[in-house]
N, C-alpha and C. Protein backbone atom coordinates (compact mmCIF):
# COMPACT_ATOMS: atom_id res chain seq x y z
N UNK A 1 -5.04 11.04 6.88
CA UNK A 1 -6.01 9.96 6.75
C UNK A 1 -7.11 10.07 7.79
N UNK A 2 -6.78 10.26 8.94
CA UNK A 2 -7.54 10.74 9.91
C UNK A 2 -8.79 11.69 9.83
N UNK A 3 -8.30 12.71 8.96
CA UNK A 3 -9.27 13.92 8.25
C UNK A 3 -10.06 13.34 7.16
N UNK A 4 -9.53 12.46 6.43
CA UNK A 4 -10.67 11.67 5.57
C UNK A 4 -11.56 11.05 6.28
N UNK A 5 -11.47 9.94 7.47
CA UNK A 5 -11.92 9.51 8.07
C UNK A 5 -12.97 10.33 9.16
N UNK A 6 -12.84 11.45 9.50
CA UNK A 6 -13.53 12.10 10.13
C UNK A 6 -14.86 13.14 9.10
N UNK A 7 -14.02 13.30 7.68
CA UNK A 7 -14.97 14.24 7.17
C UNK A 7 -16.26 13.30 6.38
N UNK A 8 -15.42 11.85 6.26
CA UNK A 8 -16.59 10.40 5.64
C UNK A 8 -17.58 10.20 6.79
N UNK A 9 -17.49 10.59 7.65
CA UNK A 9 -18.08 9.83 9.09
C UNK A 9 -19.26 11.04 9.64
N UNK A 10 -20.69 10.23 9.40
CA UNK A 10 -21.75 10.69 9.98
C UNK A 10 -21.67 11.44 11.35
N UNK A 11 -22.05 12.56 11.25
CA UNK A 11 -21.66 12.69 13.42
C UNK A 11 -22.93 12.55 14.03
N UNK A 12 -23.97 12.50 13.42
CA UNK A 12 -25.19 11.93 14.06
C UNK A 12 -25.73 10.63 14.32
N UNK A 13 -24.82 9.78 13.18
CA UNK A 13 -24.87 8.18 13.55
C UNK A 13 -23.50 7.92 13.83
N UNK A 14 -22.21 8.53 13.43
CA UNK A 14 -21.22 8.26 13.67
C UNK A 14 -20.72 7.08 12.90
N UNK A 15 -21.46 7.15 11.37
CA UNK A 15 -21.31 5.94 10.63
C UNK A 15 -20.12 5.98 9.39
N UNK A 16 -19.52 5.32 8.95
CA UNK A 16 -18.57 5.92 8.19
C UNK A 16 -19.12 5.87 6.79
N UNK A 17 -18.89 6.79 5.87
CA UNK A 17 -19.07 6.75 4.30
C UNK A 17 -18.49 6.36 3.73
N UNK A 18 -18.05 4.82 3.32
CA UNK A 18 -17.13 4.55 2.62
C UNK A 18 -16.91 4.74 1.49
N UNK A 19 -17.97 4.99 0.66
CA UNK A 19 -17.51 5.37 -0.62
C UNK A 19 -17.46 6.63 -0.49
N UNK A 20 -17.56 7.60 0.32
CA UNK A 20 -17.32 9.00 0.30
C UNK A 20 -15.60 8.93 0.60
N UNK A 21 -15.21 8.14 1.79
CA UNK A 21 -13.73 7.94 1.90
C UNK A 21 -13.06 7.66 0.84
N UNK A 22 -13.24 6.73 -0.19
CA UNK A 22 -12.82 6.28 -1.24
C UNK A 22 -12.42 7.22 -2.62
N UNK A 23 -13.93 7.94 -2.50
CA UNK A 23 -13.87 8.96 -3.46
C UNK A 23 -12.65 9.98 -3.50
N UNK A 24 -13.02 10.66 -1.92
CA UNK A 24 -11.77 11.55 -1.25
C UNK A 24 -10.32 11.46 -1.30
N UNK A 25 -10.12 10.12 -1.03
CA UNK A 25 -8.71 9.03 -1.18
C UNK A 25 -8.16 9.51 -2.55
N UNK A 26 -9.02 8.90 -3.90
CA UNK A 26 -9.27 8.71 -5.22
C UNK A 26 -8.55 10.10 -5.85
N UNK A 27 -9.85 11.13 -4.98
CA UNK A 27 -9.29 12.75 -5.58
C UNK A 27 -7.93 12.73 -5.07
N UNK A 28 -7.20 12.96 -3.78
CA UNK A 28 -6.38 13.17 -3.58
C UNK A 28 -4.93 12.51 -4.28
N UNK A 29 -5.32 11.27 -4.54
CA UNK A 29 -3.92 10.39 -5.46
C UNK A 29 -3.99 11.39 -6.93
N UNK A 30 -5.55 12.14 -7.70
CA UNK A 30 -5.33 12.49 -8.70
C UNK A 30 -4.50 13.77 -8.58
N UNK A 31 -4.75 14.44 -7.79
CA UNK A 31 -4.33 15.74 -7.57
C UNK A 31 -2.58 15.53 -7.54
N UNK A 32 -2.12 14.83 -6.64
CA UNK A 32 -0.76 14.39 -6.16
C UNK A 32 -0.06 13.78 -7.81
N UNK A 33 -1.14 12.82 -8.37
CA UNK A 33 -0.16 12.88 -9.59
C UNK A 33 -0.22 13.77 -10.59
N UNK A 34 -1.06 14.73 -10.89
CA UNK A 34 -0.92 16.14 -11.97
C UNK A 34 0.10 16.56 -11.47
N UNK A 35 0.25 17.26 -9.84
CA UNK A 35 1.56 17.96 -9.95
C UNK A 35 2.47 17.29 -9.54
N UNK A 36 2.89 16.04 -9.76
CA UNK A 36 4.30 15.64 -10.25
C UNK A 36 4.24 14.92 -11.14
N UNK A 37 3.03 15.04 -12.15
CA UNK A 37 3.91 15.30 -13.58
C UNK A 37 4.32 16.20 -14.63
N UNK A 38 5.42 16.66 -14.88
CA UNK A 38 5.86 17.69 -15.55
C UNK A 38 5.29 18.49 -16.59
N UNK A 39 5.14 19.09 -17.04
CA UNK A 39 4.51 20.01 -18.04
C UNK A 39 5.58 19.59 -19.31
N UNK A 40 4.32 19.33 -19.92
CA UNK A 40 5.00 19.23 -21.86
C UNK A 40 5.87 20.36 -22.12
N UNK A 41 7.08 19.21 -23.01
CA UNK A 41 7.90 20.67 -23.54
C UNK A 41 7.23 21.14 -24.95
N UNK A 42 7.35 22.11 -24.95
CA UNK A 42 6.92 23.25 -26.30
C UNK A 42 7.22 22.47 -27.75
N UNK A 43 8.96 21.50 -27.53
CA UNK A 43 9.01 20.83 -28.72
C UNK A 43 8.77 19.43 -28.55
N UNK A 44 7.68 18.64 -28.09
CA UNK A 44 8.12 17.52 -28.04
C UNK A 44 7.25 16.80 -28.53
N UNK A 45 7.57 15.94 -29.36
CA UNK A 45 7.14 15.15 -30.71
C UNK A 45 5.47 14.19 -30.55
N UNK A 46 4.46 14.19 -30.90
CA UNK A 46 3.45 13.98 -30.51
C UNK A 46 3.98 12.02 -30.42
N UNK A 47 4.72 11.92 -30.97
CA UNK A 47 5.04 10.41 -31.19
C UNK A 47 5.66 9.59 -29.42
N UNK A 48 6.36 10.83 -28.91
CA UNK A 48 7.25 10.54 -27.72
C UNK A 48 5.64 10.66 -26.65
N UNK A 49 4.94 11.22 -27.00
CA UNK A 49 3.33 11.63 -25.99
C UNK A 49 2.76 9.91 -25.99
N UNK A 50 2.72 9.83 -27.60
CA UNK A 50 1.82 8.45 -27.92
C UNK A 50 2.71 7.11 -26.98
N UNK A 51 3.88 7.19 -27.02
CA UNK A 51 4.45 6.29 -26.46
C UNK A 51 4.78 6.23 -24.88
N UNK A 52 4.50 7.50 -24.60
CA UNK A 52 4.74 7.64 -22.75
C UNK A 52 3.39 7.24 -22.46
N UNK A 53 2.44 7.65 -23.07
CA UNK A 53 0.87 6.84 -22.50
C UNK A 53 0.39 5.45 -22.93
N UNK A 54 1.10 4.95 -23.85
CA UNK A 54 0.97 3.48 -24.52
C UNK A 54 2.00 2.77 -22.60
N UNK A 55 3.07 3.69 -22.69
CA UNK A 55 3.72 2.63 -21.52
C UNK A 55 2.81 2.59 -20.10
N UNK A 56 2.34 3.21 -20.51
CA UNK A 56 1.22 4.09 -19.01
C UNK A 56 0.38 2.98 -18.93
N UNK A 57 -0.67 3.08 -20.03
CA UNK A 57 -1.76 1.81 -19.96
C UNK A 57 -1.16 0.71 -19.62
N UNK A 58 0.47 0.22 -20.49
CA UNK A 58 0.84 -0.90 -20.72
C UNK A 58 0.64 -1.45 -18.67
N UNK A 59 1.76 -0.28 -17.64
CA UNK A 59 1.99 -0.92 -16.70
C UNK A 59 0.55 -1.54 -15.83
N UNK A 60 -0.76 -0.26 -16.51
CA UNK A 60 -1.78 -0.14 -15.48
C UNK A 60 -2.90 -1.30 -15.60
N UNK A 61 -2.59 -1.83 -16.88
CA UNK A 61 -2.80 -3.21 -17.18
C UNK A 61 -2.03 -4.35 -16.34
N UNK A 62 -0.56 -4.14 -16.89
CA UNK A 62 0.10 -5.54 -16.23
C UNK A 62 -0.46 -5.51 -14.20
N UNK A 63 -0.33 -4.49 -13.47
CA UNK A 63 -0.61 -4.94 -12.55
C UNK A 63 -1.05 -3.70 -11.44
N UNK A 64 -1.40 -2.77 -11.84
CA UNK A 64 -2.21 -1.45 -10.81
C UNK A 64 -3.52 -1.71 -10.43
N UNK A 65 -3.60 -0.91 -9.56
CA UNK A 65 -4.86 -1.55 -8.72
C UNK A 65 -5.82 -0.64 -9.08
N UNK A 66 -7.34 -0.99 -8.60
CA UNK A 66 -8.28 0.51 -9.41
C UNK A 66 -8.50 0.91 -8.05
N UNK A 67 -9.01 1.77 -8.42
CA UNK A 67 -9.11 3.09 -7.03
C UNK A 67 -9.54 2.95 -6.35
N UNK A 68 -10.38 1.87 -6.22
CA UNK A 68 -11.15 1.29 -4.77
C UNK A 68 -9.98 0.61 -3.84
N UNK A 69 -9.06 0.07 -4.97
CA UNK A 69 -8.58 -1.38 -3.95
C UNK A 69 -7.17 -0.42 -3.58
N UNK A 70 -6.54 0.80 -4.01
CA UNK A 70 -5.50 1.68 -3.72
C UNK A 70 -6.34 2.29 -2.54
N UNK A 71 -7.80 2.91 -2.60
CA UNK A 71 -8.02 3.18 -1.50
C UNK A 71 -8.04 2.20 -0.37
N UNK A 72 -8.62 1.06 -0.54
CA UNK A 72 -8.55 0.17 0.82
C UNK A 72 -7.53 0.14 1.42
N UNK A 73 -6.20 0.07 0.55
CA UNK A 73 -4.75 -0.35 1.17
C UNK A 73 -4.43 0.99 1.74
N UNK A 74 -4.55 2.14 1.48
CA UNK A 74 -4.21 3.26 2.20
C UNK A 74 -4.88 3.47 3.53
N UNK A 75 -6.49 2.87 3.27
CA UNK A 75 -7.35 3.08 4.59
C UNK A 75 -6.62 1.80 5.64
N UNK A 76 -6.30 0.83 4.75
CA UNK A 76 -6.10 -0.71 5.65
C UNK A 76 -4.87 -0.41 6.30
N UNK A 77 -3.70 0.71 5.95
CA UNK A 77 -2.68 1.20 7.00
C UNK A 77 -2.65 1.81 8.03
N UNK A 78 -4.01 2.38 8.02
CA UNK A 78 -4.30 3.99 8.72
C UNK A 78 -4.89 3.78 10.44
N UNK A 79 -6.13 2.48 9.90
CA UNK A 79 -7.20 2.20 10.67
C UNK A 79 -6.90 0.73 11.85
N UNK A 80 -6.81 0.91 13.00
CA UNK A 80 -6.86 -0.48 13.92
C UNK A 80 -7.82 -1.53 13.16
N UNK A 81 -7.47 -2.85 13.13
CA UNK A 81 -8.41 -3.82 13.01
C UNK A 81 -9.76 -3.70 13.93
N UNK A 82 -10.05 -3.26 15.07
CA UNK A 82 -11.18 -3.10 15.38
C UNK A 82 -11.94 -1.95 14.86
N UNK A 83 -11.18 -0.95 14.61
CA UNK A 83 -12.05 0.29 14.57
C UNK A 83 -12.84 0.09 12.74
N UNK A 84 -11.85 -0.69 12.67
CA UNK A 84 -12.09 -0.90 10.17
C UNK A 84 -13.65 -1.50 10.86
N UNK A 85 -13.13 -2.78 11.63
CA UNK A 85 -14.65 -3.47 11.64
C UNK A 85 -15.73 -2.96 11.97
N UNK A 86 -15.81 -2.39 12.94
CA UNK A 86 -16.81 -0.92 13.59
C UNK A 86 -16.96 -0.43 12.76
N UNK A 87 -16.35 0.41 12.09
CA UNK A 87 -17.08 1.00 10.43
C UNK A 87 -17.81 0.33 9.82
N UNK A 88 -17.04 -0.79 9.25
CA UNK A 88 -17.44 -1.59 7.79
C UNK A 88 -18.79 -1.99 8.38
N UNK A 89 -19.13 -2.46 9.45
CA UNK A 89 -20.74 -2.97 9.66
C UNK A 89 -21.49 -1.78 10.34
N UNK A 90 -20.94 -0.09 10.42
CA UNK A 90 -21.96 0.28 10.94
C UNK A 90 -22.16 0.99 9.43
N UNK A 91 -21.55 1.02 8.54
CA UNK A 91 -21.45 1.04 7.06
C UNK A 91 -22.48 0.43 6.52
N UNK A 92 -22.38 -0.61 6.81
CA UNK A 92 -24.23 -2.18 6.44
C UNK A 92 -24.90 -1.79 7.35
N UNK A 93 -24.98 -0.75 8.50
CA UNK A 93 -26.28 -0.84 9.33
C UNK A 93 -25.87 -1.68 10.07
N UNK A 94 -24.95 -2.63 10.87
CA UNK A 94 -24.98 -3.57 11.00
C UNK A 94 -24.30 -3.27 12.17
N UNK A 95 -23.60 -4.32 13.42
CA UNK A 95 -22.72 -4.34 14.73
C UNK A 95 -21.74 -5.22 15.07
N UNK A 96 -20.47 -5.08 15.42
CA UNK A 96 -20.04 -5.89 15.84
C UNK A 96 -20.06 -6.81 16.74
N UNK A 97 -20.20 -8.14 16.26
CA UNK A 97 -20.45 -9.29 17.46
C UNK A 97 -19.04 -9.71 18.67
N UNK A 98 -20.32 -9.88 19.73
CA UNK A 98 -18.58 -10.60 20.52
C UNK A 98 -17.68 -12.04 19.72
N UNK A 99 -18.39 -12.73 18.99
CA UNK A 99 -17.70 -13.64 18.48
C UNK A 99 -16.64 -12.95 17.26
N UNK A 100 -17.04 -11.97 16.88
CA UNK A 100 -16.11 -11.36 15.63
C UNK A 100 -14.95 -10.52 16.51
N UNK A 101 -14.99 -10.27 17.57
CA UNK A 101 -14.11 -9.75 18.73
C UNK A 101 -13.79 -10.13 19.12
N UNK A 102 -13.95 -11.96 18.97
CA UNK A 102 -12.93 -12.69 19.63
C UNK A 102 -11.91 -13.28 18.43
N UNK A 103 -12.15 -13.21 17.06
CA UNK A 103 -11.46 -13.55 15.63
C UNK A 103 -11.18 -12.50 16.01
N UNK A 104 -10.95 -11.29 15.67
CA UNK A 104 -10.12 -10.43 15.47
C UNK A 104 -8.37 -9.91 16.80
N UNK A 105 -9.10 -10.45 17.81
CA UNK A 105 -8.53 -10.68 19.13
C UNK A 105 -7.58 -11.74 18.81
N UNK A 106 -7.83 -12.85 18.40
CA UNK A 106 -7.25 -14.08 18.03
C UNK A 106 -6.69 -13.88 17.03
N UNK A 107 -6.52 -13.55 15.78
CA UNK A 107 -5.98 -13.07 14.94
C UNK A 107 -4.50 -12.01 14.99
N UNK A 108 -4.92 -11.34 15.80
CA UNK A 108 -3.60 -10.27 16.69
C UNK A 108 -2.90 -10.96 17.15
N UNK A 109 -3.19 -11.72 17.83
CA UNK A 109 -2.64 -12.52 19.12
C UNK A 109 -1.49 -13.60 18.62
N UNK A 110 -2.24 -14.15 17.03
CA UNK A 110 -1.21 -14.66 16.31
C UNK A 110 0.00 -14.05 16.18
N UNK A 111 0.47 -12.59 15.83
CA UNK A 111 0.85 -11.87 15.29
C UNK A 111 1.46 -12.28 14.20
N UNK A 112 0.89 -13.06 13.21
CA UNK A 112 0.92 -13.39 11.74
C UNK A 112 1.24 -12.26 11.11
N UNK A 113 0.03 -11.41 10.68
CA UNK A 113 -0.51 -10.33 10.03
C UNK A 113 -0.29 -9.51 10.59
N UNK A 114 -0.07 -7.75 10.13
CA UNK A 114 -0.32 -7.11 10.69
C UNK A 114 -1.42 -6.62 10.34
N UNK A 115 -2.07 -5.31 11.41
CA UNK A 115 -3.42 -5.20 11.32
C UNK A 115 -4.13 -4.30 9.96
N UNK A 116 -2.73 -4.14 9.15
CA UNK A 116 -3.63 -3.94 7.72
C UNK A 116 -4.19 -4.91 6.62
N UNK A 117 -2.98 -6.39 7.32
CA UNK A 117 -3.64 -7.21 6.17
C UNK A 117 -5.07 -8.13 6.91
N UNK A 118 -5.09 -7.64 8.13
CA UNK A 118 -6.26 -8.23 8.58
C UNK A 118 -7.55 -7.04 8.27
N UNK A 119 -7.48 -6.05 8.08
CA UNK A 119 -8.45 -5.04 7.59
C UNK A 119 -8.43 -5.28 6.21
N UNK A 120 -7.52 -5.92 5.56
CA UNK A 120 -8.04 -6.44 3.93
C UNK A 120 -8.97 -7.14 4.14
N UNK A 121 -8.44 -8.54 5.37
CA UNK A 121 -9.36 -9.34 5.00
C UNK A 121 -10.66 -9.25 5.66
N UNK A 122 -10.61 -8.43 6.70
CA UNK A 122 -12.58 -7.67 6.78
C UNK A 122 -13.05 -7.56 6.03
N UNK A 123 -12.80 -6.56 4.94
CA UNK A 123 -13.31 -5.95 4.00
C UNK A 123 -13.65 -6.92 2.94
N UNK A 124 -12.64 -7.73 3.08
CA UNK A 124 -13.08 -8.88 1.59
C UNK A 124 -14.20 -9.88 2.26
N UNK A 125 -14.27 -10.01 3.31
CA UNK A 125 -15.16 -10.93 3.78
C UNK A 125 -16.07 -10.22 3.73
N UNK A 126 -16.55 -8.86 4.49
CA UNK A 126 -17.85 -8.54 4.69
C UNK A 126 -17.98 -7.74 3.32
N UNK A 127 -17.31 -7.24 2.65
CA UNK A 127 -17.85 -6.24 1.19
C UNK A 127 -17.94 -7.10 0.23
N UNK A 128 -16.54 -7.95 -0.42
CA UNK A 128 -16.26 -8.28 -1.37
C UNK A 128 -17.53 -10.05 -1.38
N UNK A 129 -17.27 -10.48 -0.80
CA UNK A 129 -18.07 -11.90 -0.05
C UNK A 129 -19.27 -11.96 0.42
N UNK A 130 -19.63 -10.72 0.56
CA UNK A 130 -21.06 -10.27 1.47
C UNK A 130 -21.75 -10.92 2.36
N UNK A 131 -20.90 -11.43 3.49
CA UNK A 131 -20.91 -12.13 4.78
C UNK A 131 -21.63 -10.89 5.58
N UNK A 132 -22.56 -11.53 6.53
CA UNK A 132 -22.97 -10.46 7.32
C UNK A 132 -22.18 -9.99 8.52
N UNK A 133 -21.27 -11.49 9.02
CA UNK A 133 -20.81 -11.33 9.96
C UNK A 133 -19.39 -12.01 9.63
N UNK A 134 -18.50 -11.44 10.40
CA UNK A 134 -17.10 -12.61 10.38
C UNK A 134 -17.18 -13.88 11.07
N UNK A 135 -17.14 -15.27 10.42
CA UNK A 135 -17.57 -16.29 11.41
C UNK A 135 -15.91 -16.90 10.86
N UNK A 136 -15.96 -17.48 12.38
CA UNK A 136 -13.87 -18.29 12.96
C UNK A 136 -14.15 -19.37 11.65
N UNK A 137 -14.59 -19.78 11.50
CA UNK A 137 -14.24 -20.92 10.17
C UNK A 137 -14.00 -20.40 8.82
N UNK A 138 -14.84 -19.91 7.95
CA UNK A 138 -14.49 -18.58 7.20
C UNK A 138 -13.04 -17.92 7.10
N UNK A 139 -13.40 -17.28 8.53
CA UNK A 139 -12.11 -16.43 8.52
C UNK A 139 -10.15 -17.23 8.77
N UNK A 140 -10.44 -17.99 9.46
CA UNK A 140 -9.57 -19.11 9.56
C UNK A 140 -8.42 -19.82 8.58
N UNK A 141 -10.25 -20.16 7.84
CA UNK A 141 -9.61 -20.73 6.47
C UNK A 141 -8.70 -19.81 5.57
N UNK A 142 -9.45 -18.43 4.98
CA UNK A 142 -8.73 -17.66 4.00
C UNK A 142 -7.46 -16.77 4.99
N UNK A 143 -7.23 -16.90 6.25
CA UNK A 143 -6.36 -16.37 6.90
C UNK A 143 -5.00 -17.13 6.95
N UNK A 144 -5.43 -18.64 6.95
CA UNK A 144 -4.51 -19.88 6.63
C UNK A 144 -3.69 -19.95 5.60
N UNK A 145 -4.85 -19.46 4.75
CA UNK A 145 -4.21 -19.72 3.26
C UNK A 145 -3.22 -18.73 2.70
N UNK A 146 -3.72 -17.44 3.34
CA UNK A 146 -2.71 -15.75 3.21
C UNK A 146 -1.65 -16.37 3.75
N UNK A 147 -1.63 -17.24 4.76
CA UNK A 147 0.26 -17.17 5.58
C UNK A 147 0.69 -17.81 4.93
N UNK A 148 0.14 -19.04 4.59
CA UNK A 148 0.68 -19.96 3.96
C UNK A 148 1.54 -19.78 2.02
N UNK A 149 0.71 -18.24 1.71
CA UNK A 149 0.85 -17.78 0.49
C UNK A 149 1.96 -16.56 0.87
N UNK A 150 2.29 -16.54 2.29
CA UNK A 150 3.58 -15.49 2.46
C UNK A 150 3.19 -13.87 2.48
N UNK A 151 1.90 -13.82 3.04
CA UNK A 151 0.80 -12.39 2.69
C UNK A 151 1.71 -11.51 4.16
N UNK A 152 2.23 -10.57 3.62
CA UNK A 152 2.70 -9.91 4.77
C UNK A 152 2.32 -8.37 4.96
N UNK A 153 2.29 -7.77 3.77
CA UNK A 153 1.88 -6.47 3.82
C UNK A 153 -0.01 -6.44 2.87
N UNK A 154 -0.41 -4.85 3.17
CA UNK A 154 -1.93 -4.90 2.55
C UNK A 154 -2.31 -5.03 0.92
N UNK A 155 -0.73 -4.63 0.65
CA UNK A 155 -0.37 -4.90 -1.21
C UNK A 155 -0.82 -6.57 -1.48
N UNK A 156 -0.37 -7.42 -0.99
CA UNK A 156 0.04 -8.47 -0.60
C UNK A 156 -1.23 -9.26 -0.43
N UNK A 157 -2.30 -9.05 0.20
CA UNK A 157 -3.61 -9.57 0.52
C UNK A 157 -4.27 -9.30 -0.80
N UNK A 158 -4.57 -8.09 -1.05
CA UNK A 158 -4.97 -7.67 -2.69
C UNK A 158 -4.93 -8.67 -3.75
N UNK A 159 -3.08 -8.70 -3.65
CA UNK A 159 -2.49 -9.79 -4.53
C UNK A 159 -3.26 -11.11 -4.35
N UNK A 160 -3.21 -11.53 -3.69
CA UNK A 160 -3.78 -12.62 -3.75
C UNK A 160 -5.45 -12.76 -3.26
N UNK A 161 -6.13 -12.16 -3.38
CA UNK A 161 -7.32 -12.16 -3.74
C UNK A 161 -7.52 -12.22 -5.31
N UNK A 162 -6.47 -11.53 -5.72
CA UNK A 162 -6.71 -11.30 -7.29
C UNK A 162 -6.28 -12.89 -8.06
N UNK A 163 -5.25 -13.28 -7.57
CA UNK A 163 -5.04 -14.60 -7.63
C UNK A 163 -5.81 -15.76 -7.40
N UNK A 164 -6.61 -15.50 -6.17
CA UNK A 164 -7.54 -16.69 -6.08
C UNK A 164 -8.26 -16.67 -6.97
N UNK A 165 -8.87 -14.99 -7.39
CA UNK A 165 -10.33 -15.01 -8.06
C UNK A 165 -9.89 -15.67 -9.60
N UNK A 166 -8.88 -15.45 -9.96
CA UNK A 166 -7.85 -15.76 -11.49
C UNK A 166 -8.13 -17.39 -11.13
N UNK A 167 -7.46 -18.23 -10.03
CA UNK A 167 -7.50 -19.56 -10.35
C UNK A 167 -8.79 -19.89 -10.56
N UNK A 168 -9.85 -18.98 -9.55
CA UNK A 168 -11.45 -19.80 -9.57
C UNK A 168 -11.92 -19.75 -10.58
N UNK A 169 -11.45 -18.70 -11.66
CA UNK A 169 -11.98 -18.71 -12.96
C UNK A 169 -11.71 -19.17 -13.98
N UNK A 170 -10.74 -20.30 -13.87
CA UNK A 170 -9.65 -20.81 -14.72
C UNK A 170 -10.92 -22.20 -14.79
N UNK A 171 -10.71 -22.37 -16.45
CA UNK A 171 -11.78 -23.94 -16.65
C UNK A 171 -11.23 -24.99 -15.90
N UNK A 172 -12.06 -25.75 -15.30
CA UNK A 172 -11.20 -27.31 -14.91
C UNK A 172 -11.13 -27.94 -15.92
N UNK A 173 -9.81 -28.77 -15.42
CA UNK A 173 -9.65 -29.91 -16.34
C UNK A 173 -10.55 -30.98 -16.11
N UNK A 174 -10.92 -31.85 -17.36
CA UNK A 174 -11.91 -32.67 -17.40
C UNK A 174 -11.57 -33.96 -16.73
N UNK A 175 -11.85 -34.74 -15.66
CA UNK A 175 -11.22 -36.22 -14.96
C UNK A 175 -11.82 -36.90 -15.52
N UNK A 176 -11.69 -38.00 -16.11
CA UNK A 176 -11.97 -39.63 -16.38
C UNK A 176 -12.12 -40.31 -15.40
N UNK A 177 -13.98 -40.01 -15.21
CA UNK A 177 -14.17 -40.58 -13.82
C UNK A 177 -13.37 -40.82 -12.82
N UNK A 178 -12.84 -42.04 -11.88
CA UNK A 178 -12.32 -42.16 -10.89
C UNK A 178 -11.09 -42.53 -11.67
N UNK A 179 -10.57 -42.50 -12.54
CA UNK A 179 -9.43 -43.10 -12.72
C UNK A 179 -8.36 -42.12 -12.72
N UNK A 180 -7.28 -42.30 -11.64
CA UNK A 180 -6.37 -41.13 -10.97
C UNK A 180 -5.06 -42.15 -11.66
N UNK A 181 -4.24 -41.30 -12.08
CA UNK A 181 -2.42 -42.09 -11.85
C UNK A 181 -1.84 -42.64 -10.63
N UNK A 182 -1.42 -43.55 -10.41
CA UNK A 182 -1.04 -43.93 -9.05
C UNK A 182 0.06 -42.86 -9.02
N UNK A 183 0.81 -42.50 -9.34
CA UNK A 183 1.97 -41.26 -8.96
C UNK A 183 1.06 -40.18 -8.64
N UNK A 184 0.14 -39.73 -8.95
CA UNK A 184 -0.25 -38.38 -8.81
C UNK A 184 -0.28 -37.84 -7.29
N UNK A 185 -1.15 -38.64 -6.52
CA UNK A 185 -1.11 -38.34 -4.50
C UNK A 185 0.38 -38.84 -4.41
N UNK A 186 0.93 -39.77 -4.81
CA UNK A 186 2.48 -39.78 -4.37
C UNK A 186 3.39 -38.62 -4.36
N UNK A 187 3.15 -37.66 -5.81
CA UNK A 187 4.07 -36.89 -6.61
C UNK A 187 3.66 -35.40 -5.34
N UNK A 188 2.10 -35.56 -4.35
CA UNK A 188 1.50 -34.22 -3.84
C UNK A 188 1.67 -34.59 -2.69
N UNK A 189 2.11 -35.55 -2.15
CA UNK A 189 2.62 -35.60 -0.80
C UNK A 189 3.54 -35.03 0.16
N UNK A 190 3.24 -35.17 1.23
CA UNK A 190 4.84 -33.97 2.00
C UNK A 190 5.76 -34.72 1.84
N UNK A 191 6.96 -34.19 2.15
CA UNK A 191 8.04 -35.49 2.15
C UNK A 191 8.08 -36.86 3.31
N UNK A 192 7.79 -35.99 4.35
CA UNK A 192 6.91 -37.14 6.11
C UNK A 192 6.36 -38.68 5.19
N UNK A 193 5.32 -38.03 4.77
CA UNK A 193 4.54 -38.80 4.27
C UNK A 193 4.98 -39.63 2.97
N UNK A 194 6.06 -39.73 2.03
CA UNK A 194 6.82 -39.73 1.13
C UNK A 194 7.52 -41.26 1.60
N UNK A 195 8.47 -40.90 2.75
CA UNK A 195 8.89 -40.93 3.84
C UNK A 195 8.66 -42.37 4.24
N UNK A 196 7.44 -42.30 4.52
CA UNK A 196 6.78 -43.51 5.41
C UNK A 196 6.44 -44.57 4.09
N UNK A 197 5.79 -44.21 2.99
CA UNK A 197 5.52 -44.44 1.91
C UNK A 197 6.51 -45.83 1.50
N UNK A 198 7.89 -44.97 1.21
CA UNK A 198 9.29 -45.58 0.86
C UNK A 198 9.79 -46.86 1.75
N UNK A 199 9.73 -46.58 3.30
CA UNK A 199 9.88 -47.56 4.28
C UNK A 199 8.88 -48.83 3.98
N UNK A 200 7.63 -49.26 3.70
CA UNK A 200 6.71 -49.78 3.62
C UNK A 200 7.30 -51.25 2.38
């Protein structure tokens, strides 16, 4: 990974190519899966072909990632949380701030995450989000919400990016003006609060 990272990387700006990394990444998973997959036998039924690639699509549908986001998670193992960020903005032309050095500092310090699922969430903030900079509220929030969603590995952050973007795109349901069920904040309460509710 190191050698990808060095052969993506400008030596006159010292800037990284990310889609040159990506590409590189991309070739290499293709290469790795031709030769381990076996060579057709001489007799084997074009029907058994149609159905090993029907299951193929089937899985790469239900839940594979496309080659960008397999590359991130391979780069998001490889790379320190500072050094991803140092790329990714000298990538935009761009620099790391002391305030984004102190989120990322703070972030460690949690030791929530480790530092690949915090290089997801660089990347989704400054690529996917097109933030110029990492700002502590921002980052806070969707960092909150990963623990709270049980995000432990860089598979894992993916996942639930893909999830958020699935709920944000889901129609709302239509409300009848202000008129709420009185059970409904009862039924979404913690139990604490439940709790106090019941005593009353």
């Amino acid at each position: 990974m190191a050698d990808y990272i060095n052969r993506s990387t400008n030596l006159a700006t010292n800037a990284l190519n990310a889609r040159q990394l990506q590409a590189m990444i991309a070739e290499e998973q293709r290469n790795l899966s031709r030769s381990a997959t076996p060579p057709s036998e001489p007799g084997q039924s074009h029907t058994a072909k149609t159905s090993e690639t029907a299951s193929t699509s089937a899985s790469t549908k239900k839940g594979q990632y496309s080659k960008q986001e397999r590359a991130l998670i391979t780069v998001a193992n490889q790379v320190s949380p500072m050094a991803f960020l140092n790329k990714m903005h000298e990538e935009k032309g761009g620099f790391v701030t002391n305030g984004e050095q102190r989120i990322i500092e703070n972030l460690l310090s949690k030791q929530i995450f480790s530092g690949a699922v915090i290089n997801v969430l660089i990347f989704y903030l400054l690529m996917d989000m097109k933030q110029a900079a990492l700002t502590q509220r921002l980052t806070e929030t969707i960092a909150n919400s990963w623990a709270q969603a049980g995000v432990k590995t860089a598979d894992d952050a993916v996942k639930e990016i893909h999830r958020f973007q699935e709920e944000r795109n889901k129609p709302r349901p239509n409300r009848n003006g202000n008129r709420w069920s009185q059970g409904t904040v009862k039924e979404t309460l913690p139990d604490w609060a439940k709790k106090r509710l019941s005593t009353r």
